[in-house]
N, C-alpha and C. Protein backbone atom coordinates (compact mmCIF):
# COMPACT_ATOMS: atom_id res chain seq x y z
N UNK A 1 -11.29 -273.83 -106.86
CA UNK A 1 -11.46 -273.87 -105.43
C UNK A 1 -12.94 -273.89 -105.10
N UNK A 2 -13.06 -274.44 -104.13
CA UNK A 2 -14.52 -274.12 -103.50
C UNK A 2 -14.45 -273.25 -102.21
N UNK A 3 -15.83 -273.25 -101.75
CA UNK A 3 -15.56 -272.25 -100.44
C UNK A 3 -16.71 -272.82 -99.45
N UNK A 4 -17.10 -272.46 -98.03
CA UNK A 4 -18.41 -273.00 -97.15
C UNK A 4 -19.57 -271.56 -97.69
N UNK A 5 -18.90 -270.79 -98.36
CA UNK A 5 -19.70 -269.61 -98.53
C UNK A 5 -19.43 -268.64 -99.57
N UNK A 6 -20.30 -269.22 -100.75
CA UNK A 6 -20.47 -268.54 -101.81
C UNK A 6 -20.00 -267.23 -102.09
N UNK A 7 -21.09 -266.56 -101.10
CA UNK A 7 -21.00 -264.93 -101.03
C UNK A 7 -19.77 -263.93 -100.45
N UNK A 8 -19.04 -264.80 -99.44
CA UNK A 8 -18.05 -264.02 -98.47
C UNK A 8 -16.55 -264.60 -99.57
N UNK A 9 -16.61 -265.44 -100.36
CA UNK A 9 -15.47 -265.79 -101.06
C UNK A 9 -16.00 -264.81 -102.68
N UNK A 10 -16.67 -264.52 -102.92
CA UNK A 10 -16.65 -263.66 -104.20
C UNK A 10 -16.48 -262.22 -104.07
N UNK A 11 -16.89 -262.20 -102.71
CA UNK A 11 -16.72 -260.75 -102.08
C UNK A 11 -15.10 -260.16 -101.97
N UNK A 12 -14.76 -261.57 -101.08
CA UNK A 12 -13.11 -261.41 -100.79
C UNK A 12 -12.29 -261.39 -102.20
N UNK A 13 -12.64 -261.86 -103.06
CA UNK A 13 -12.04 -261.97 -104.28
C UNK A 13 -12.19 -260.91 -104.64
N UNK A 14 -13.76 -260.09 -105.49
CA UNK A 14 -13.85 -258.91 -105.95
C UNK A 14 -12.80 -257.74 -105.35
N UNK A 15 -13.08 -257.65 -103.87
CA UNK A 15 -12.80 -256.29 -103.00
C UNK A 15 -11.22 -256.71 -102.51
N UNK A 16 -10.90 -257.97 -102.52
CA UNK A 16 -9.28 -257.68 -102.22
C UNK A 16 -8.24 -258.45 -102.60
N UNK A 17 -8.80 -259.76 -103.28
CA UNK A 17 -7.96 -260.70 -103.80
C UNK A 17 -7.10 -259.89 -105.02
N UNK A 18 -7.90 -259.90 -105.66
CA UNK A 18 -7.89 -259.39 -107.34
C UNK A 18 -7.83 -258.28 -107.58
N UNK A 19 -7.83 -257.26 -106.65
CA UNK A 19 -7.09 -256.01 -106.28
C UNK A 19 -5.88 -255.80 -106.26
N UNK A 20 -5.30 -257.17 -105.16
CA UNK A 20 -3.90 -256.43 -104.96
C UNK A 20 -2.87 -257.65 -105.84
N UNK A 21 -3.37 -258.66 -106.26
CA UNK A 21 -2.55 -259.49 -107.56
C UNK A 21 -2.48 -258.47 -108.96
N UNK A 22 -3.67 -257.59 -108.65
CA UNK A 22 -3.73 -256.58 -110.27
C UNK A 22 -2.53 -255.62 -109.88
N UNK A 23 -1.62 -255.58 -108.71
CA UNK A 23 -0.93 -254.69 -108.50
C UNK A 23 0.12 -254.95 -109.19
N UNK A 24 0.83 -256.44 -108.45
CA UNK A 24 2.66 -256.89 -108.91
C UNK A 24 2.72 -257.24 -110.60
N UNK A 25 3.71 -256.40 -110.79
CA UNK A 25 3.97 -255.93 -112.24
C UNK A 25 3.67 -256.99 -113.11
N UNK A 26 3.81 -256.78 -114.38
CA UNK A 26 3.30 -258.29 -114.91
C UNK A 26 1.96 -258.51 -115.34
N UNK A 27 1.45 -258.54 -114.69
CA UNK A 27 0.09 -258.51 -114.41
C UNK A 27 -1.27 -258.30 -115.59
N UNK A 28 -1.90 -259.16 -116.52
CA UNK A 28 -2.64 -258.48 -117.30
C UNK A 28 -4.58 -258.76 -117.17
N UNK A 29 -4.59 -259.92 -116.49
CA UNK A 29 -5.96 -259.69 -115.71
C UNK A 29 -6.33 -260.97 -115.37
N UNK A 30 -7.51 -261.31 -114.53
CA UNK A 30 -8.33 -262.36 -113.72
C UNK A 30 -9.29 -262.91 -114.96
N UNK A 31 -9.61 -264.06 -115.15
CA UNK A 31 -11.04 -264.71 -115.50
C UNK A 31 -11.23 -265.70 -114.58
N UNK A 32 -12.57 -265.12 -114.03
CA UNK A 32 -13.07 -266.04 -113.45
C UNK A 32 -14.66 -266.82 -113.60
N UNK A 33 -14.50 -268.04 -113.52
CA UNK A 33 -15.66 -269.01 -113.87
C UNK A 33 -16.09 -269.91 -112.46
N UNK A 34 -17.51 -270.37 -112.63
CA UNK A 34 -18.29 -270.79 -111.96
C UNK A 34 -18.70 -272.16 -112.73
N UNK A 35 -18.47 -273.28 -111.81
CA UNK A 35 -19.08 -274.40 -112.47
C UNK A 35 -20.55 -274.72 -112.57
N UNK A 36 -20.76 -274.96 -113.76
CA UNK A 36 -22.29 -274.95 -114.19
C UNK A 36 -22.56 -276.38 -114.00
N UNK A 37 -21.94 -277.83 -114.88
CA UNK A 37 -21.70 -278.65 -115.46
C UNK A 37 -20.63 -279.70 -115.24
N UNK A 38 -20.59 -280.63 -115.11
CA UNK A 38 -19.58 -281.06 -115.19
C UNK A 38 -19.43 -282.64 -115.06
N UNK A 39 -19.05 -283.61 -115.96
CA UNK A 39 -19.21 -284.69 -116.67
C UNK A 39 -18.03 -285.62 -116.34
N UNK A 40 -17.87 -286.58 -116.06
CA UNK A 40 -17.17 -287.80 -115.99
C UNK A 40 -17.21 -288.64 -117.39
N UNK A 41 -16.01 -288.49 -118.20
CA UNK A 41 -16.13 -289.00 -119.51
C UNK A 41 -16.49 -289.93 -119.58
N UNK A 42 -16.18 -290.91 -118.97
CA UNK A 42 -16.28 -292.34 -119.50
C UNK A 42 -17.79 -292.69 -119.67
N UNK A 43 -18.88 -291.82 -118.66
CA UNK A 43 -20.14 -291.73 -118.46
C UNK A 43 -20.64 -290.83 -119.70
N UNK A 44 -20.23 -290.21 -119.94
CA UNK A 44 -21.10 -288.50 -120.47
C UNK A 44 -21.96 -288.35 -120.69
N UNK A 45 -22.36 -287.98 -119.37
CA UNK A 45 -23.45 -288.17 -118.80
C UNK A 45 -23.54 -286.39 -117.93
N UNK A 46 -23.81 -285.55 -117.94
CA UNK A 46 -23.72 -284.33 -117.40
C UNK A 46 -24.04 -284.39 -115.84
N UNK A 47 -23.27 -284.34 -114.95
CA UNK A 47 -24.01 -284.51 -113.50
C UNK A 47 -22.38 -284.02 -113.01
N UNK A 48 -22.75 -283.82 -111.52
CA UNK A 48 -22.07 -282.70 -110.71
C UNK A 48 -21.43 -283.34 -109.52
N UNK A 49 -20.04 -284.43 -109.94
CA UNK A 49 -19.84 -284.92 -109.15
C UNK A 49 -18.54 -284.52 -108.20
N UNK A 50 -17.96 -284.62 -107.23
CA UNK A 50 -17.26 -283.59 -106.00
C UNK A 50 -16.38 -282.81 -106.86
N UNK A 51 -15.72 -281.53 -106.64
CA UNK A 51 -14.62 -281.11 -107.06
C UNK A 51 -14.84 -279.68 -107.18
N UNK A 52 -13.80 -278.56 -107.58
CA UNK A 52 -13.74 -277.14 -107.15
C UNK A 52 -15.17 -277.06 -107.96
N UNK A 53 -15.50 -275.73 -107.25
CA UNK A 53 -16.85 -274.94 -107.72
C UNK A 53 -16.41 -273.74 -108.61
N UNK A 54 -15.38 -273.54 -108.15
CA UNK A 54 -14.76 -271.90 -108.93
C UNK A 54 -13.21 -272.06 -109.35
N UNK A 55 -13.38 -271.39 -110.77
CA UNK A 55 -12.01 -271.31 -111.10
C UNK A 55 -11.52 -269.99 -111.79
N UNK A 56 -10.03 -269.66 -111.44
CA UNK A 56 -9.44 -268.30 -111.96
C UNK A 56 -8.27 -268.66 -112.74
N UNK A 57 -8.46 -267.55 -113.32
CA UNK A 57 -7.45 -267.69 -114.03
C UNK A 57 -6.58 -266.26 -114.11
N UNK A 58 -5.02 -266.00 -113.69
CA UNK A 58 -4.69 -265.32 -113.38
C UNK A 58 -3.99 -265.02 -114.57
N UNK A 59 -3.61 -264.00 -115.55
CA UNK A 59 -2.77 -263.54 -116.75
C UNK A 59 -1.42 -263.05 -116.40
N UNK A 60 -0.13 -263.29 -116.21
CA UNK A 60 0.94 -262.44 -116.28
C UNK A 60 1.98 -262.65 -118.21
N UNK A 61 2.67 -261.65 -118.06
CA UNK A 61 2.85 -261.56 -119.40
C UNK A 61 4.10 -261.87 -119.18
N UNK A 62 4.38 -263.13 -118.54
CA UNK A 62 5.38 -263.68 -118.88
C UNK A 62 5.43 -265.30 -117.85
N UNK A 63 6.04 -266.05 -117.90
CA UNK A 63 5.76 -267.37 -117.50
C UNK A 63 7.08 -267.41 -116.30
N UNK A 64 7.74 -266.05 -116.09
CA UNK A 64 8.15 -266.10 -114.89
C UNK A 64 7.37 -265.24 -113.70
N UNK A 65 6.34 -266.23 -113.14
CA UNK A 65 5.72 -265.56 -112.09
C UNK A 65 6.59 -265.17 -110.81
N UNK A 66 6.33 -264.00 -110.20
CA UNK A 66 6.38 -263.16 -109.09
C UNK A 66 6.15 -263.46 -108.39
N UNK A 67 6.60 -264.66 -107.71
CA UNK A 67 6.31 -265.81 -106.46
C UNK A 67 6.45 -264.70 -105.13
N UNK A 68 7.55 -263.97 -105.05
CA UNK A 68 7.75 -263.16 -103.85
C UNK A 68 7.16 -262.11 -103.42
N UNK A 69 6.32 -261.61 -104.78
CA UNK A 69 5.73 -260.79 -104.69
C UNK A 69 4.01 -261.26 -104.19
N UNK A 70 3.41 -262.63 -104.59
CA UNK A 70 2.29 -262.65 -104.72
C UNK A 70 2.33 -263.07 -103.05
N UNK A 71 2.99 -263.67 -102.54
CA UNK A 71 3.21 -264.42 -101.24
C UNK A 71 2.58 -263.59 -99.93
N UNK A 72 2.56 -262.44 -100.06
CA UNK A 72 2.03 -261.58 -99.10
C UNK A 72 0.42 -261.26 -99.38
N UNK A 73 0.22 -261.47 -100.69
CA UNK A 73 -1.02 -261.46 -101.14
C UNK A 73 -2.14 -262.44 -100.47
N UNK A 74 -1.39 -263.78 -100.07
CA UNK A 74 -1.93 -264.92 -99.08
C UNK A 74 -1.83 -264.84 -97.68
N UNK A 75 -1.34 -263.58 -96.99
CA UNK A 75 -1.33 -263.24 -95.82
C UNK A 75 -1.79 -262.63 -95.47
N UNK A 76 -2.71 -262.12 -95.91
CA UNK A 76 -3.51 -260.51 -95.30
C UNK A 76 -4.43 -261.16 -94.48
N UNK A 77 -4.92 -260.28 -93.60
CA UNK A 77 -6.05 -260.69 -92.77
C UNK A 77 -7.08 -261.34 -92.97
N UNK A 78 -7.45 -260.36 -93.98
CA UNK A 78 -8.93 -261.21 -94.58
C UNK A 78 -8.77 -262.63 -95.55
N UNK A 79 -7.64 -262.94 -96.11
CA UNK A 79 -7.29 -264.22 -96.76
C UNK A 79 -7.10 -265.10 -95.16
N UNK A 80 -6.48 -264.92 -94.53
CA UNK A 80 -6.69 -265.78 -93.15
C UNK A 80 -7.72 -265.68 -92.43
N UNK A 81 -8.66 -264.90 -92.71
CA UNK A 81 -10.18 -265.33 -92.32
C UNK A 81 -10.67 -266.33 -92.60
N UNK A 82 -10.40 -266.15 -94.16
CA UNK A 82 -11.68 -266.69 -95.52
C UNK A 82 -10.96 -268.08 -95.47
N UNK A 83 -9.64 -268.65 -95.17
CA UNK A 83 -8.57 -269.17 -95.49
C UNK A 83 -9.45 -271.05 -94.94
N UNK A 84 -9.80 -270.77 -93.63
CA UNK A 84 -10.29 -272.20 -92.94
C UNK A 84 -11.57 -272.40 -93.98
N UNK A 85 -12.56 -271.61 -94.81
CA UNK A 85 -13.57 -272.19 -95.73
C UNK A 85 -13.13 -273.20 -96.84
N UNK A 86 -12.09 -272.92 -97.30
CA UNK A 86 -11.32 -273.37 -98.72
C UNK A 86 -11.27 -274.38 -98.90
N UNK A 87 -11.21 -274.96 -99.90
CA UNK A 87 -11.29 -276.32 -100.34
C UNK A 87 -11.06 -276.80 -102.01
N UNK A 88 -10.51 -277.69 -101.79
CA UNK A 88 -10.52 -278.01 -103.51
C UNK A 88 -9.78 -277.03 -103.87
N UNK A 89 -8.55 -276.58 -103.64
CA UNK A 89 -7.64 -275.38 -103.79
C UNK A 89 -6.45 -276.04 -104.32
N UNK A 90 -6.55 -275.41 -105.99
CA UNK A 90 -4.96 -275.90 -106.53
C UNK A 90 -4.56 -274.89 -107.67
N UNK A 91 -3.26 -275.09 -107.07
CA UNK A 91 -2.65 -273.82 -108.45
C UNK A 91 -1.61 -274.69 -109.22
N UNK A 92 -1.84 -273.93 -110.43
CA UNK A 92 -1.11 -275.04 -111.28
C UNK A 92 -0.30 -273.33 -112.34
N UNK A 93 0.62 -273.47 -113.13
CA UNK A 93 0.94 -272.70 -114.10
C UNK A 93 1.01 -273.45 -115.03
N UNK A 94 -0.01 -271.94 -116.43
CA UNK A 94 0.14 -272.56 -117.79
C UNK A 94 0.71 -271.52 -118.65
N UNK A 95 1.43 -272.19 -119.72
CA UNK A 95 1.81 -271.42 -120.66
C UNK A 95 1.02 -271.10 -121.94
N UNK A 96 0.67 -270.14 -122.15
CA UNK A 96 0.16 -269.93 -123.29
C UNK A 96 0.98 -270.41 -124.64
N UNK A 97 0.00 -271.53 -125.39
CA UNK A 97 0.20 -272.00 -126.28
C UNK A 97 -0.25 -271.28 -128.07
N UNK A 98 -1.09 -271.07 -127.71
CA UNK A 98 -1.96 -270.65 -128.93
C UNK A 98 -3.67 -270.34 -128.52
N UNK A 99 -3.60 -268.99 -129.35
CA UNK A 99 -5.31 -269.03 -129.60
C UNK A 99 -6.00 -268.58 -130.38
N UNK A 100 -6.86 -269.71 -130.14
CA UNK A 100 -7.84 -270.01 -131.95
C UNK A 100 -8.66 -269.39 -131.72
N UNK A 101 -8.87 -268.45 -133.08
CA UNK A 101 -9.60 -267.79 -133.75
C UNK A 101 -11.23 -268.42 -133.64
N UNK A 102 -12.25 -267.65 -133.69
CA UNK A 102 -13.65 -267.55 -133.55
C UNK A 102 -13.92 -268.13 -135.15
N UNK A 103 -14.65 -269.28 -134.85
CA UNK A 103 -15.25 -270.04 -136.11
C UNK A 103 -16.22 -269.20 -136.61
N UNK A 104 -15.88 -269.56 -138.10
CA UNK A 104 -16.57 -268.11 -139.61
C UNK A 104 -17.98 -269.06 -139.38
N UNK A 105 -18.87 -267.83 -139.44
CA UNK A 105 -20.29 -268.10 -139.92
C UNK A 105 -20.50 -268.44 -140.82
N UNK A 106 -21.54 -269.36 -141.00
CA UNK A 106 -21.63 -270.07 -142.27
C UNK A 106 -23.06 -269.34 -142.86
């Protein structure tokens, strides 16, 4: 997602987004990233062309998400504040496939 304002969307995230998603059961934690970079293959060429600025990643420990539960989580006041900045906003679900191990020092 992106936002019109850096500061008031990391804020809302820290202090209440990611607060109350850490609540509904399930639940094992947030990563979140900031785009540094970002490349158009066919070019590769490193340059920063339109698309989300920020991405999360939400953990539940199981691949049946808590749709009814998170739904109120998008209604609170302050998400309908912050709500008209938003942009480039998409949720997708993934399943954990596998994960690879940290390459041996040579």
């Amino acid at each position: 997602m992106s936002h019109s304002s850096d500061t008031e969307l990391d804020k809302w995230y820290r202090e209440e987004h990611v607060p109350l998603i850490a609540k509904v059961p399930g639940y094992r934690r947030t990563t979140r990233y900031t785009l540094r970079t970002r490349s158009v293959l066919s070019a590769l060429e490193p340059s920063l062309p339109q698309g989300p600025k920020w991405m999360a990643c939400h953990e539940f420990e199981s691949a049946e998400i808590p749709w009814d539960l998170l739904k109120p989580i998008d209604e609170t006041e302050w998400t309908i504040k912050i709500g008209p900045g938003l942009k480039d906003l998409d949720v997708a679900v993934f399943e954990l496939k596998r994960v690879f191990p940290k390459a041996k020092e040579r």
